[in-house]
Structures are given as C-alpha cells and as structure tokens.
Protein backbone atom coordinates (compact mmCIF):
# COMPACT_ATOMS: atom_id res chain seq x y z
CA UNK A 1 135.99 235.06 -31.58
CA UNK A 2 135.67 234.11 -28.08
CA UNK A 3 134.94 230.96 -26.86
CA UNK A 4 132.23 231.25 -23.98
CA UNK A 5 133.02 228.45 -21.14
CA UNK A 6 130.57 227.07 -19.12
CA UNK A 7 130.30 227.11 -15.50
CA UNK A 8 131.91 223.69 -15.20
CA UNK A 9 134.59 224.66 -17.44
CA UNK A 10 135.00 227.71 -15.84
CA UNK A 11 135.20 226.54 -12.46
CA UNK A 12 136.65 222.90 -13.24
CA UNK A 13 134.98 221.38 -10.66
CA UNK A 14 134.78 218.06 -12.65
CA UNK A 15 131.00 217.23 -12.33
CA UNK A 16 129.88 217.64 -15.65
CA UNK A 17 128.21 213.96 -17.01
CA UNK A 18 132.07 211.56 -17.40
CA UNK A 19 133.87 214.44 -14.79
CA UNK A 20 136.67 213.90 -12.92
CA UNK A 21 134.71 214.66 -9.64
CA UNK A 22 131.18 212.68 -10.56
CA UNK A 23 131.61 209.21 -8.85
CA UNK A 24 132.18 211.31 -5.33
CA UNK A 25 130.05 215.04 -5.50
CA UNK A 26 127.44 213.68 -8.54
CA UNK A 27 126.87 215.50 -11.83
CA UNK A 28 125.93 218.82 -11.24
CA UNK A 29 122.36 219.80 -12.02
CA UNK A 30 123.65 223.15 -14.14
CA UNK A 31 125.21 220.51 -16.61
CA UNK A 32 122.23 218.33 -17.03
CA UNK A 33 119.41 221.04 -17.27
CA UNK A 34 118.79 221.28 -20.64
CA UNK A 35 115.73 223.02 -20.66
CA UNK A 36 118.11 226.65 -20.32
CA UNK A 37 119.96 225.22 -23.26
CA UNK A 38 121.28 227.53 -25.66
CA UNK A 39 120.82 230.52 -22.62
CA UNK A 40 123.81 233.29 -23.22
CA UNK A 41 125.65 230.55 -25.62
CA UNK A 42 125.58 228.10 -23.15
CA UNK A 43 125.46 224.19 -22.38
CA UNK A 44 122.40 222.87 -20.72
CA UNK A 45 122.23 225.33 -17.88
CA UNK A 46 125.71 226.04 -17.97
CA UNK A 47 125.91 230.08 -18.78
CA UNK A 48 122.33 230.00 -16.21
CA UNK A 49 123.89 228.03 -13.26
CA UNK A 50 123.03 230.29 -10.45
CA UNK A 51 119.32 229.67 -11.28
CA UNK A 52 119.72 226.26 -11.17
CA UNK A 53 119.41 224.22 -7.37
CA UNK A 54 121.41 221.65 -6.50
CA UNK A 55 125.42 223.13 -7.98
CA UNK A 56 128.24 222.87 -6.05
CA UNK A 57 129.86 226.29 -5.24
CA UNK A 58 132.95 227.28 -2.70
CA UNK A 59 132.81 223.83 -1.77
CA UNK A 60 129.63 222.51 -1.03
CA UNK A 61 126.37 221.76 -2.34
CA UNK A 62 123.90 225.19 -3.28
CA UNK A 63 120.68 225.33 -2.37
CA UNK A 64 117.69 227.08 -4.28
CA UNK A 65 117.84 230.33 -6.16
CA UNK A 66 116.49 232.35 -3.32
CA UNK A 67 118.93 230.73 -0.39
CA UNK A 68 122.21 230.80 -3.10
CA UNK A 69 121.60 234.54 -5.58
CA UNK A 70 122.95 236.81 -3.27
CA UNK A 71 126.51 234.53 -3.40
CA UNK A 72 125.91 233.58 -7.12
CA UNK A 73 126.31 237.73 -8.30
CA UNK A 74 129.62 238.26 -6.59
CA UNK A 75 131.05 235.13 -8.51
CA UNK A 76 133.28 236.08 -10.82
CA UNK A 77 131.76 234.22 -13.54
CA UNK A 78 128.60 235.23 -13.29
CA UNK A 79 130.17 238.86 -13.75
CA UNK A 80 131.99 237.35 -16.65
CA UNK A 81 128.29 235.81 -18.12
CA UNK A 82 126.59 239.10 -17.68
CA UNK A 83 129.74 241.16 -19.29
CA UNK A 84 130.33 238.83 -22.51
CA UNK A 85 126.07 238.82 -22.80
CA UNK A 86 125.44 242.89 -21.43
CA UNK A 87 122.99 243.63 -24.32
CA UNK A 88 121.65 240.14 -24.48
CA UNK A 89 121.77 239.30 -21.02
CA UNK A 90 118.52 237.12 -19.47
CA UNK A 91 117.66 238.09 -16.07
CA UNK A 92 116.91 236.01 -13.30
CA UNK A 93 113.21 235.98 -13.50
CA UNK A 94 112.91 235.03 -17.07
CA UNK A 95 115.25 232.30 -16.38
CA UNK A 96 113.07 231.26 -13.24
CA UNK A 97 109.94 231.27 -15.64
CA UNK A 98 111.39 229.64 -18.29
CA UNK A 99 112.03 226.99 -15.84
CA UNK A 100 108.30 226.32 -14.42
CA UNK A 101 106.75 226.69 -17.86
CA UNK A 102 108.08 223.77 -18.92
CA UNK A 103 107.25 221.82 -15.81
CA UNK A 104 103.45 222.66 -16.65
C-alpha cells in the first residue's frame, strides 16, 4: 500500500501547524482547511491545495484559485494527486463548491 503525502509533506516546506518554517512564512492555509478533509486521502486541504488561497508555492505566497491554477497543474504533485486518484479524482469545481457551501 502506498502512503499518499500531503502537499506539505510533499513539498517540505515546513508550514504545516508546529513546522519548521511557521514562526517566519505562517501555517499554510492547505494544512488548516479542514473543510476538504478526507479529499483524495488527504489532510485538511492537503491532497486539494491548489484550490486553496493563501499556499506558498516556488517561493512565495499564492494567490486565489483563478490567479495560481494555471501554475498549480504543471506541479508535479498535483500530477502525482490526479495519477494516484485518476478514477476518483475531484475536479476543481466541485472542490470550489464544496468550499462556498459550507460558508453559507
């Protein structure tokens, strides 16, 4: 069985909550979001992060889904997300709208 890593474990970028890189870049929104819990095996939003605002990507903070996608789809583990997850994978928009429904 393989063990699916999340984005922060992935990328060890150290800003999950008690991460290396917390007290100087914050905790990453992607580890915190837990209403995409559970979302292709994942942590909070951490198998979801590239619909998630606010993560910290080639260096610097992301903005919104619309201003960071195009970048988010060439990262190699979003390829790796929607490979291990092909016949399961959630798109996007069902992400997205999972998102406002439960701001509502």
């Amino acid at each position: 069985m393989t063990i699916k890593q999340n984005c922060w474990e992935y990328k060890n970028c150290g800003r999950e909550p008690s991460g290396n890189n917390v007290q100087m870049l914050g905790v990453c929104p992607a580890a915190t979001e837990k209403k995409l819990h559970g979302v292709h095996d994942g942590v909070n939003a951490g198998r979801s992060c590239w619909v998630i605002a606010g993560t910290f990507c080639h260096g610097k903070k992301q903005g919104v889904f619309s201003q960071k996608f195009n970048s988010c789809v060439e990262c190699d583990f979003y390829q790796i997300v929607k490979d291990e997850n092909f016949q399961n994978f959630q798109v996007s928009i069902s992400l997205l709208q999972r998102l406002r429904e439960s701001e509502s």
